[in-house]
Protein backbone atom coordinates (compact mmCIF):
# COMPACT_ATOMS: atom_id res chain seq x y z
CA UNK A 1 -85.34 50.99 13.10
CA UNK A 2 -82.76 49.58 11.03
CA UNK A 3 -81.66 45.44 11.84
CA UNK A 4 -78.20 45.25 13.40
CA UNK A 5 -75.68 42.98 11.31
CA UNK A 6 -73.27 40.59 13.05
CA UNK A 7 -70.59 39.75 11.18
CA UNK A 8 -69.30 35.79 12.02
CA UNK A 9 -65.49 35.37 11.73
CA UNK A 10 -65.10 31.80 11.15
CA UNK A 11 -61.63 30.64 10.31
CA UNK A 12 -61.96 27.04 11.72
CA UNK A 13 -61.58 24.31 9.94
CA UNK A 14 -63.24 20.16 10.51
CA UNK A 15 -59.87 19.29 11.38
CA UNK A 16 -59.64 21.92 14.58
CA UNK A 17 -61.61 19.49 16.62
CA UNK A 18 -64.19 20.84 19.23
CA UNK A 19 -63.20 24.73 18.20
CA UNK A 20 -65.31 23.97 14.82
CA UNK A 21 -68.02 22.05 16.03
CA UNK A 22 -68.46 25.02 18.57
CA UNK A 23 -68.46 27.26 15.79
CA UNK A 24 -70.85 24.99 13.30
CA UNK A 25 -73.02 25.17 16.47
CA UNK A 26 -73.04 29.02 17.14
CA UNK A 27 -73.12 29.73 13.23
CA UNK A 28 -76.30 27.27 12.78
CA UNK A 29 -78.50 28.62 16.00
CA UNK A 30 -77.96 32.36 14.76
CA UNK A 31 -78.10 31.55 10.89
CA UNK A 32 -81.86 30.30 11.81
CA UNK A 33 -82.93 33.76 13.06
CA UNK A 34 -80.73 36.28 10.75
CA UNK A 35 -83.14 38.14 8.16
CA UNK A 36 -86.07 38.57 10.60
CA UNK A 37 -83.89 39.47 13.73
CA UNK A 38 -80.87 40.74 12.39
CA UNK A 39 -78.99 40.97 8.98
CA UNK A 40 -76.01 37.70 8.97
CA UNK A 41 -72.74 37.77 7.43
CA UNK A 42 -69.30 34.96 7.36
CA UNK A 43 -66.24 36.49 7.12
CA UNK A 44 -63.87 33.89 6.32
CA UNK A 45 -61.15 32.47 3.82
CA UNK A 46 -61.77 29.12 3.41
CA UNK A 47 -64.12 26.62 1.43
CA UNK A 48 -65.79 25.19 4.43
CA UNK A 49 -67.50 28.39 5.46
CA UNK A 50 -67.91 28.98 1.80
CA UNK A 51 -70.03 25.62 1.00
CA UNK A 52 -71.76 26.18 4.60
CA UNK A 53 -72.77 29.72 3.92
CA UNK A 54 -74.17 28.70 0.16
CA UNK A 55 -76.08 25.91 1.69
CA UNK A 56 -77.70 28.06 4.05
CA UNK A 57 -78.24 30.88 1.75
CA UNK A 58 -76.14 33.45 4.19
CA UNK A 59 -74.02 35.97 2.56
CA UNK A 60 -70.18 35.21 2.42
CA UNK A 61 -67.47 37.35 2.23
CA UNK A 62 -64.07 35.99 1.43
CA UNK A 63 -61.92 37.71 3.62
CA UNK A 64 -59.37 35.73 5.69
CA UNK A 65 -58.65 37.13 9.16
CA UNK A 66 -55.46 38.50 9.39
CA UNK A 67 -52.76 37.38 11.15
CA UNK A 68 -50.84 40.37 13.26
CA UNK A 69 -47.57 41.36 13.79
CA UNK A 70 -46.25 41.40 17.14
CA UNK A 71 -46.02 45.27 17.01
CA UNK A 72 -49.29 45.30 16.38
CA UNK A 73 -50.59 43.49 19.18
CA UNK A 74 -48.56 45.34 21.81
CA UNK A 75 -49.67 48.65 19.59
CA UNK A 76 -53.37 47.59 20.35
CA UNK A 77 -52.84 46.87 23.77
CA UNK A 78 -50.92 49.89 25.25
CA UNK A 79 -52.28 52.18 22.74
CA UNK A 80 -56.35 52.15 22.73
CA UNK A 81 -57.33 55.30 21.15
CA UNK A 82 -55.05 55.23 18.37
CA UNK A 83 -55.37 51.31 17.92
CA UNK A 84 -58.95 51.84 17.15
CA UNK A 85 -58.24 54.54 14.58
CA UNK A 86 -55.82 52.36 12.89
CA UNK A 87 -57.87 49.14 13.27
CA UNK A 88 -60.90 50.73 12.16
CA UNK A 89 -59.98 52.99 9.27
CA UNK A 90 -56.06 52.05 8.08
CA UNK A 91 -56.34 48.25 7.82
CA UNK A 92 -58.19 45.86 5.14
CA UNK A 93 -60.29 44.30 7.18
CA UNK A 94 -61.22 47.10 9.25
CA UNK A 95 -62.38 49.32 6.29
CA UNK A 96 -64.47 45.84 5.20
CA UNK A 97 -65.90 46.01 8.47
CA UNK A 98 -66.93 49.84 7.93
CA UNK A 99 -68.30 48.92 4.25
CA UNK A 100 -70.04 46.32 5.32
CA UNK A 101 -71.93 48.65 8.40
CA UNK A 102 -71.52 45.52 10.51
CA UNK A 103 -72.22 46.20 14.18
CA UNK A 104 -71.53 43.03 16.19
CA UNK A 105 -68.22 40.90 15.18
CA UNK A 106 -68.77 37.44 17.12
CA UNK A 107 -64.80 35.88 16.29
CA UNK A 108 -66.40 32.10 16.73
CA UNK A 109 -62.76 30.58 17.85
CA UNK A 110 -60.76 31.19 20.47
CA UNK A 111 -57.04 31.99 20.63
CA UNK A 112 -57.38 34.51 17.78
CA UNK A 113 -56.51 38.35 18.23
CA UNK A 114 -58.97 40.93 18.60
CA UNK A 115 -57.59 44.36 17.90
CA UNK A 116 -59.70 47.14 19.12
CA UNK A 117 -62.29 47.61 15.68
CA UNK A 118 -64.86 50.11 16.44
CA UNK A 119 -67.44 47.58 16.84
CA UNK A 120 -68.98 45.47 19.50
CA UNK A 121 -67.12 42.10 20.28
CA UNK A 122 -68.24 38.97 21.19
CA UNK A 123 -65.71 36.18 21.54
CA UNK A 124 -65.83 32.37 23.10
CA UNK A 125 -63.04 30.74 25.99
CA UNK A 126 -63.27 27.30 25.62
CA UNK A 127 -60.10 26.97 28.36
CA UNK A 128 -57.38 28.98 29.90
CA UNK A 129 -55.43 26.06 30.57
CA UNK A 130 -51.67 27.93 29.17
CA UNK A 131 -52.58 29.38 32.71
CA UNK A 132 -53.65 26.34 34.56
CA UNK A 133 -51.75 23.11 32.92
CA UNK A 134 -48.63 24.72 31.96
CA UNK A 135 -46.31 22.11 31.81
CA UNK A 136 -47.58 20.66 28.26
CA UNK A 137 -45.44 21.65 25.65
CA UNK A 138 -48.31 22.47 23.23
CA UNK A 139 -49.35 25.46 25.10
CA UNK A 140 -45.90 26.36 26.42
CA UNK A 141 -45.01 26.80 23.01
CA UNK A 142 -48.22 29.14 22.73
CA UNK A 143 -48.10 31.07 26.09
CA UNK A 144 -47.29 34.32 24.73
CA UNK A 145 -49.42 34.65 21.95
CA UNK A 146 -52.54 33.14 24.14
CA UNK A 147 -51.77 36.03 26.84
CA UNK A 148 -51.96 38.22 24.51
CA UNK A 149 -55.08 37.37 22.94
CA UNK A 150 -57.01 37.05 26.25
CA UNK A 151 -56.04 40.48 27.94
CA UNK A 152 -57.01 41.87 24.70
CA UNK A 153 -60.36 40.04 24.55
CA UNK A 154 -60.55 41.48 28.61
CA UNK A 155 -60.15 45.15 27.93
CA UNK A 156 -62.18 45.36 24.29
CA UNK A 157 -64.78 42.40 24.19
CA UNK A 158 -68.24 43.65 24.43
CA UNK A 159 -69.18 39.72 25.85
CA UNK A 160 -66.97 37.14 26.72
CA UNK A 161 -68.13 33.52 26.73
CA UNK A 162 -67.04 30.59 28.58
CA UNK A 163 -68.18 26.91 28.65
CA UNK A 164 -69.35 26.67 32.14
CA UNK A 165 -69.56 28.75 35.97
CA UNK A 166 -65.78 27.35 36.49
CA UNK A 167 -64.70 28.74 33.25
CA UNK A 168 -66.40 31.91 33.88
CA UNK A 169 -64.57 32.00 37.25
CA UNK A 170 -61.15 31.18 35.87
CA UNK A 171 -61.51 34.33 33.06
CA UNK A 172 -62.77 36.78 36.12
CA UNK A 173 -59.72 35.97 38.43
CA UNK A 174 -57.27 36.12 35.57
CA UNK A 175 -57.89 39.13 33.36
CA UNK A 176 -60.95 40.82 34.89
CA UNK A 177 -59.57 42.39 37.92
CA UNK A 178 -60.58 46.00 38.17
CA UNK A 179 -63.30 45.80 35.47
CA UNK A 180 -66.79 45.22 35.77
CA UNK A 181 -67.53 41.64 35.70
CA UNK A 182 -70.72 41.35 33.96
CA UNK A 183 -69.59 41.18 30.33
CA UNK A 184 -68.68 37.30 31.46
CA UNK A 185 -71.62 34.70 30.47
CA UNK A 186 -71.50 31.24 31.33
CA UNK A 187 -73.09 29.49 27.82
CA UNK A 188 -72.41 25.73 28.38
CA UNK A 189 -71.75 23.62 25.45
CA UNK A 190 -74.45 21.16 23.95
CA UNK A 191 -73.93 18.18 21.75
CA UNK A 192 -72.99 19.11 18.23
CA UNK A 193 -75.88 19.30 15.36
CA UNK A 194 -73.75 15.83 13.56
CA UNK A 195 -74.65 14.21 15.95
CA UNK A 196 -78.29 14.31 16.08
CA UNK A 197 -78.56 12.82 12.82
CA UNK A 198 -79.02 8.99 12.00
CA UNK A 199 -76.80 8.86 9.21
CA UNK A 200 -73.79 6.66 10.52
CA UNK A 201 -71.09 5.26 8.18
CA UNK A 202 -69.56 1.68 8.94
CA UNK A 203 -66.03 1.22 9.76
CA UNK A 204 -64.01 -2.07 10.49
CA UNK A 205 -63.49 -2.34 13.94
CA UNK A 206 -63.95 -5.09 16.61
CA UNK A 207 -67.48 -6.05 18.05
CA UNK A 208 -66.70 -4.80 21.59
CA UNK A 209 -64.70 -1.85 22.39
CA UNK A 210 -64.23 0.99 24.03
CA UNK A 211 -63.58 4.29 22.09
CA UNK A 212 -61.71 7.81 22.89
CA UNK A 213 -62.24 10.90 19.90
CA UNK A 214 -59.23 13.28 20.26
CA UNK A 215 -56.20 15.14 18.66
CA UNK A 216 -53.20 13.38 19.93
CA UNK A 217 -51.91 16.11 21.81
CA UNK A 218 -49.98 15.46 24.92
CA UNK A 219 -52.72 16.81 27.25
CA UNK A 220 -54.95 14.32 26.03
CA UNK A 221 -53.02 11.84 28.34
CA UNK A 222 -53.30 8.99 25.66
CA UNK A 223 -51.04 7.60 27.35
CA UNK A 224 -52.58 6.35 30.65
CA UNK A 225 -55.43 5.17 28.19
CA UNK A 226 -52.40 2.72 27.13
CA UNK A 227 -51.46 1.79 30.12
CA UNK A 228 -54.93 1.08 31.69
CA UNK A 229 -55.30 -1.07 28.50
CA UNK A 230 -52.31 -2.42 29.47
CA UNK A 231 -52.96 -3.70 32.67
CA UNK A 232 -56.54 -5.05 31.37
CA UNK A 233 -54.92 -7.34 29.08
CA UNK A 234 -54.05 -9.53 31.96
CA UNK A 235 -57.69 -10.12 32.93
CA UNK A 236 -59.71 -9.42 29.82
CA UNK A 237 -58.23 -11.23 27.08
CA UNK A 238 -60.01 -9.40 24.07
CA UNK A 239 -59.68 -5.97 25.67
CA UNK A 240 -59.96 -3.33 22.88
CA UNK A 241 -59.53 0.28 22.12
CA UNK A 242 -60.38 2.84 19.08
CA UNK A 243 -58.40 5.98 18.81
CA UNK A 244 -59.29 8.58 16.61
CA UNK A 245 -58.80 11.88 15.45
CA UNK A 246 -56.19 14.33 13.97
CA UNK A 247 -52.43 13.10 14.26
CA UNK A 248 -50.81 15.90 16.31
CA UNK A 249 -47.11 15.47 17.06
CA UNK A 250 -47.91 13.36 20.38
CA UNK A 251 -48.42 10.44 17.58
CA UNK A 252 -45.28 8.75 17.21
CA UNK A 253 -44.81 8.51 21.48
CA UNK A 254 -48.12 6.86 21.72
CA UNK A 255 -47.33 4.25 18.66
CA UNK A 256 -44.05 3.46 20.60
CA UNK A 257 -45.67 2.79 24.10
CA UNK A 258 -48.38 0.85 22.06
CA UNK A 259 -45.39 -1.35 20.45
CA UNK A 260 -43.49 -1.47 24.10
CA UNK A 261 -46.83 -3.00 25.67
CA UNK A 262 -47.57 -5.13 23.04
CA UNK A 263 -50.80 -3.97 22.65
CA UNK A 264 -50.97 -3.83 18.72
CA UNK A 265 -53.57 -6.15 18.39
CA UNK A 266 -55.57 -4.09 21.38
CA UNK A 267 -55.46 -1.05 20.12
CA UNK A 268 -56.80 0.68 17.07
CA UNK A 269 -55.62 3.98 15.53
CA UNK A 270 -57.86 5.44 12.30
CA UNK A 271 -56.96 8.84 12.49
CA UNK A 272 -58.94 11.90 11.50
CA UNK A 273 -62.83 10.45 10.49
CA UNK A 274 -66.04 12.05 9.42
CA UNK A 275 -68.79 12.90 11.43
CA UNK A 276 -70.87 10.03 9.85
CA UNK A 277 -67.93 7.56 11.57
CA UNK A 278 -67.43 9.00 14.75
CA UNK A 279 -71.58 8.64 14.80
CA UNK A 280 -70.71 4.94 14.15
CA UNK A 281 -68.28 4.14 16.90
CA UNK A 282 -69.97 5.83 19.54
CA UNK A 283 -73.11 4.15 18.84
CA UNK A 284 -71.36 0.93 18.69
CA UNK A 285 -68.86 0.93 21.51
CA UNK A 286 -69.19 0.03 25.02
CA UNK A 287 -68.29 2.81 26.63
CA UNK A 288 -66.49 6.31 25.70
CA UNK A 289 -63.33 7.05 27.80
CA UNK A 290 -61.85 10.41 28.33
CA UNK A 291 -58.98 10.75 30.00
CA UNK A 292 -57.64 14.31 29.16
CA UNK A 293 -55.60 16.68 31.74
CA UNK A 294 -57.66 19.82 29.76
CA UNK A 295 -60.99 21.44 31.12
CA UNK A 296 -63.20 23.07 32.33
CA UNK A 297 -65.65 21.03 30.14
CA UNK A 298 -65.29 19.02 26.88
CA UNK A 299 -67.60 17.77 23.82
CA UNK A 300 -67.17 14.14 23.48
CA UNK A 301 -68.88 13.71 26.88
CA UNK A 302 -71.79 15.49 25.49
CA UNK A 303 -71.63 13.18 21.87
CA UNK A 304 -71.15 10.10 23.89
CA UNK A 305 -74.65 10.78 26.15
CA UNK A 306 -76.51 11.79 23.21
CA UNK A 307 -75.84 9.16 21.16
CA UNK A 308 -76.22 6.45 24.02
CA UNK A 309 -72.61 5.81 24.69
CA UNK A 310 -71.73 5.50 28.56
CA UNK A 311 -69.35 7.46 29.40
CA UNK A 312 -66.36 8.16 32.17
CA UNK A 313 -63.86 11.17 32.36
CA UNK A 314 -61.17 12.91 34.16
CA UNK A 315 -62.61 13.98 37.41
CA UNK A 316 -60.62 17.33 36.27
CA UNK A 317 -61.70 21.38 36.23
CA UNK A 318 -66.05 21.14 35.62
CA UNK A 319 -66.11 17.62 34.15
CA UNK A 320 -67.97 16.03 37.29
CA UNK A 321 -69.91 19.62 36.51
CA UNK A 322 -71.02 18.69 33.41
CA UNK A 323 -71.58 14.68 33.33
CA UNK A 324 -73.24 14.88 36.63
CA UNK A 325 -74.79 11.26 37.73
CA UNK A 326 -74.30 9.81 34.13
CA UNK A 327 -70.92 8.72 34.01
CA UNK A 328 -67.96 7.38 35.73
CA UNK A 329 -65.29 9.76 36.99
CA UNK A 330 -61.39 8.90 37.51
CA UNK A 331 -58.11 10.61 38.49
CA UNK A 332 -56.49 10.93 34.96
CA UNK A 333 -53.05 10.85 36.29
CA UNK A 334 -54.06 7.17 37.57
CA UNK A 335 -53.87 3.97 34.96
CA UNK A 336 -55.06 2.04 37.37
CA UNK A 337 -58.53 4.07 38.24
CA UNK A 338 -59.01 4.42 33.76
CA UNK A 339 -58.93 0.99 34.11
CA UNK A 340 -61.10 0.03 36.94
CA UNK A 341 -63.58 2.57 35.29
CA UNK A 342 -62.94 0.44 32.01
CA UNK A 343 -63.66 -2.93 33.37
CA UNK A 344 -66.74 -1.97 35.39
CA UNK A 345 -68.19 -0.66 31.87
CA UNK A 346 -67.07 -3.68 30.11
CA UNK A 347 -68.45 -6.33 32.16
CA UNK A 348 -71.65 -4.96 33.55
CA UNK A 349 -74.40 -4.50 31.11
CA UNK A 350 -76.70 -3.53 33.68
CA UNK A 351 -74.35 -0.62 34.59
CA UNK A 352 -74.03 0.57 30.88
CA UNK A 353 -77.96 0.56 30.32
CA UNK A 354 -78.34 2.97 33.51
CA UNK A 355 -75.60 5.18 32.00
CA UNK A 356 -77.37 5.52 28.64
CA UNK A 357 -80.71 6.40 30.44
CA UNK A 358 -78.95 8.68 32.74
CA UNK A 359 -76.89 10.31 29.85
CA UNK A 360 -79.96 10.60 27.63
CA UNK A 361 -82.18 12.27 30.41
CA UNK A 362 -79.19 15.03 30.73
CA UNK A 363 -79.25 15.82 27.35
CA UNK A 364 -82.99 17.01 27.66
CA UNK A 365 -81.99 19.47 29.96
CA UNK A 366 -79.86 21.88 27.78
CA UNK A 367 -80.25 20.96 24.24
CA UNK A 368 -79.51 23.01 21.02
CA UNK A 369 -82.88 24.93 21.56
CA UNK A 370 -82.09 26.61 24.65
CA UNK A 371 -78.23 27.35 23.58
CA UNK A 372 -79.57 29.17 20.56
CA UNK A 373 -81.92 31.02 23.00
CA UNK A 374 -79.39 31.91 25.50
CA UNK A 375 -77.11 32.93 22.35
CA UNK A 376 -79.21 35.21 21.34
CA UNK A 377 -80.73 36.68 24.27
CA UNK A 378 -76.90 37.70 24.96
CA UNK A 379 -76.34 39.23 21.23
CA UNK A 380 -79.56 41.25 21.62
CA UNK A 381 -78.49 42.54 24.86
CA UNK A 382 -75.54 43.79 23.65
């Protein structure tokens, strides 16, 4: 019998944040079985996946997905029958799909349109949270085209998977109703492959602080980070936090209630880093604080415990789910609580060491072994 082929659309790029380590991680557990399980292929336009796919010797085909016209997507979704002709036989990508003979597309990102190709499907949901936090103006402004992509995903996806039982719950109730439920598998996330390296790379920052990776989107509620550091000031004079990652437009409001606090000498900004860095800083800090409004699960939580880091987080969605006993939990919409949490970190060492034991003994149970497992036991399924 003939090995299937799975085609991997990858358009992420390092800068997306947790939607490319997700895909690095899904792309590495399946590129270490292709040729003896099943025939591999990227489909993908830019020179990320290119260098990855040369480095691990997997073919490549430079074909970036295409983005659809609205009539299109309403075509796809009212029209099934005739979608999949003209998706399968009429467009450039589906007629490189047909060359190709590929059998499985897994689209490793979420958000992205899946017309009705005549192939199997497999497609990720990190969140649904246009649906659940809908007040933040970076998914108001994306409500539409989100909807879209998710009742397509619901009528055509041959698997659809979400980060944890929560997130599988959320996708049933929303876009499942009337359809059998079982194409939804929970397949949690597990600390990206980066991090299980030693290489770390030195950056300047103070010898004791506390650290927070993200985009500087709105929903990442920066800004009761600011204010718990705020209100620390007063009772822990060399109080300190690192920001990092990609400068979203949520930026210039955090830089101004930095400057309105006077916390400039508190606070740290460095932007987007490499993975080598953010090794560095979690390694190094005293404690990694996540404060976003977004669920059901996350990835620094998962970095921080692997890499020793103690950790506390929203109590939001499945984060209590998936730290467990090995980190501190606080209402996100209270300053007051981040900083409690903050304080208890930064002045009990014997509090920190029984996070990093806890957070290390939760890594053992799920690691990168069993996700690539899981992975493929769904794939072959299907």
């Amino acid at each position: 019998m003939n090995k299937k082929k799975i085609g991997l659309i990858l358009p992420s790029r390092p800068k997306d944040g947790g939607e490319h380590q997700y895909a690095v991680l899904a792309a590495q557990c399946l590129s270490e079985r292709a040729g003896k399980d099943f025939d591999l292929i990227v489909l993908s336009g830019n020179a990320f996946w290119r260098k990855w796919c040369k480095n691990m010797e997997i073919p490549y085909l430079g074909c970036p997905y295409p983005e659809p016209e609205q009539w299109e997507e309403d075509f796809n979704y009212r029209h099934p029958s005739l979608a999949r002709l003209y998706y399968s036989y009429m467009t450039p990508f589906g007629r490189k799909i047909r060359e190709e003979k590929i059998d499985i597309l897994f689209v490793i990102q979420q958000n992205i349109f899946v017309p009705n190709y005549k192939v199997k499907i497999v497609v990720p949901v990190h969140d649904l949270m246009h649906k659940y936090e809908p007040d933040f103006p970076e998914v108001q402004m994306t409500y539409e085209k989100r909807e879209i992509c998710m009742k397509s995903m619901a009528k055509y996806a041959s698997c659809i998977l979400t980060d944890s039982k929560l997130g599988k719950r959320q996708f049933e109730e929303s876009y499942m109703e009337g359809r059998t439920q079982k194409r939804v598998v929970s397949l949690p996330f597990v600390a990206p492959g980066h991090v299980w390296k030693a290489a770390e790379e030195y950056v300047a920052v103070p010898d004791k602080y506390v650290f927070y990776p993200a985009q500087f989107w709105k929903h990442k509620n920066h800004a009761n980070l600011v204010r718990a550091i705020h209100i620390l000031k007063k009772e822990i004079e060399d109080i300190h936090l690192v920001l990092v990652g990609s400068e979203k437009n949520y930026l210039k409001e955090i830089r101004k209630l930095i400057a309105e606090h006077g916390l400039e000498s508190h606070i740290t900004i460095l932007g987007f880093v490499s993975n080598e860095t953010i090794t560095y800083l979690y390694r190094h800090a005293i404690a990694m604080i996540m404060p976003s409004y977004f669920g059901p699960t996350n990835i620094p939580p998962l970095e921080a415990m692997a890499l020793g880091c103690p950790v506390a987080a929203s109590d939001k969605y499945a984060m209590p789910e998936q730290i467990g006993n090995a980190g501190l939990l606080f209402n996100p919409d209270s300053p007051e609580e981040i900083a409690r949490c903050i304080k208890s970190l930064w002045t009990d060492e014997k509090l920190r060491e029984r996070m990093r034991r806890l957070g290390c003994r939760r890594m053992k149970r799920w690691t990168k072994r069993e996700f690539g497992e899981k992975l493929y036991k769904i794939i072959k399924a299907i």
